[in-house]
Protein backbone atom coordinates (compact mmCIF):
# COMPACT_ATOMS: atom_id res chain seq x y z
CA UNK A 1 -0.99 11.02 3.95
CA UNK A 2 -3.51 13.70 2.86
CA UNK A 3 -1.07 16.24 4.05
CA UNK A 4 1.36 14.99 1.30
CA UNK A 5 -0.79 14.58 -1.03
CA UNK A 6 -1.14 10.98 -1.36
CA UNK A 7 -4.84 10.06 -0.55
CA UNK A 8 -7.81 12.33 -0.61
CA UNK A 9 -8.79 14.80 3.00
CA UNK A 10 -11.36 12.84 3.54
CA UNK A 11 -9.65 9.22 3.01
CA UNK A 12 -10.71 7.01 5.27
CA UNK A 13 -8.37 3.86 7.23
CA UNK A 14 -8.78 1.69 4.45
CA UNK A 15 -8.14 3.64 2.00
CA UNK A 16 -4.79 4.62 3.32
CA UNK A 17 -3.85 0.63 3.94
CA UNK A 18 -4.64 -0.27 0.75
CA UNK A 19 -2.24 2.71 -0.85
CA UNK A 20 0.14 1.03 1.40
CA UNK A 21 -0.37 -2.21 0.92
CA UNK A 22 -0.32 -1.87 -3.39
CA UNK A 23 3.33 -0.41 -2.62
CA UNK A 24 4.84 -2.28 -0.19
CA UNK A 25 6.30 -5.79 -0.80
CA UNK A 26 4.13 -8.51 0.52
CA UNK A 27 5.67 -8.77 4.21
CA UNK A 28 3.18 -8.95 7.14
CA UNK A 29 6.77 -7.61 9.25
CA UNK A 30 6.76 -4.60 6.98
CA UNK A 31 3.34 -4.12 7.45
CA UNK A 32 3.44 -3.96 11.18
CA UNK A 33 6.81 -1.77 11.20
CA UNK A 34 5.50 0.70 8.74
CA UNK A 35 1.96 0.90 10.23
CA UNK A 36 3.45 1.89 14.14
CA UNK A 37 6.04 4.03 12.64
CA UNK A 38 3.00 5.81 10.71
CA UNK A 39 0.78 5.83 14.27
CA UNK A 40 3.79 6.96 15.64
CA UNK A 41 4.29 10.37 13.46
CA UNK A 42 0.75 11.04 13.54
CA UNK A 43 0.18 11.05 17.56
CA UNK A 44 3.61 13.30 17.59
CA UNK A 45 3.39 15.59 14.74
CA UNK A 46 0.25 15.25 12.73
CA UNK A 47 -2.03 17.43 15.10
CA UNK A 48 -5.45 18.31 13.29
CA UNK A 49 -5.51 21.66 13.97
CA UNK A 50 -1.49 22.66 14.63
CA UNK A 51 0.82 19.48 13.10
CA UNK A 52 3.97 19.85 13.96
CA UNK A 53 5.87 19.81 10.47
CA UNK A 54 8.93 21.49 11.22
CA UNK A 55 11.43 19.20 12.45
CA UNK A 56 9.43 15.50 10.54
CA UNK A 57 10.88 13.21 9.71
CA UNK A 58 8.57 13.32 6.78
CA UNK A 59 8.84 17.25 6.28
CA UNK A 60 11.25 16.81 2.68
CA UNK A 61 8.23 14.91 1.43
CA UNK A 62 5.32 17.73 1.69
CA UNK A 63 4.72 19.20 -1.43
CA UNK A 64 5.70 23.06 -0.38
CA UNK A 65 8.85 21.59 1.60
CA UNK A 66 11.82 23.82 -0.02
């Protein structure tokens, strides 16, 4: 989320389900869908030190995507 500039570097869990939480329709369903769909992307493309942007499904969405 940091990455795409929609929480702070240093944003911590709760910070991130909150953002998520204020823009998501009230649906504990939603909530679990979107929340192993976002685990998912990190543990495959968000690497700390070499993420794997090229190719995610999130890529259109960074803010230096073309």
């Amino acid at each position: 989320f940091s990455r795409h500039g929609l929480v702070a570097e240093n944003a911590g869990y709760h910070d991130v389900q909150g953002l998520v939480m204020e823009n998501l329709p009230r649906s504990e369903p939603l909530f679990n869908e979107y929340h192993a769909l976002i685990v998912k992307v990190a543990k495959e493309r968000c690497k700390r030190r070499r993420p794997l942007c090229t190719g995610c499904p999130l890529e259109e969405f960074l803010p230096n995507s073309p």
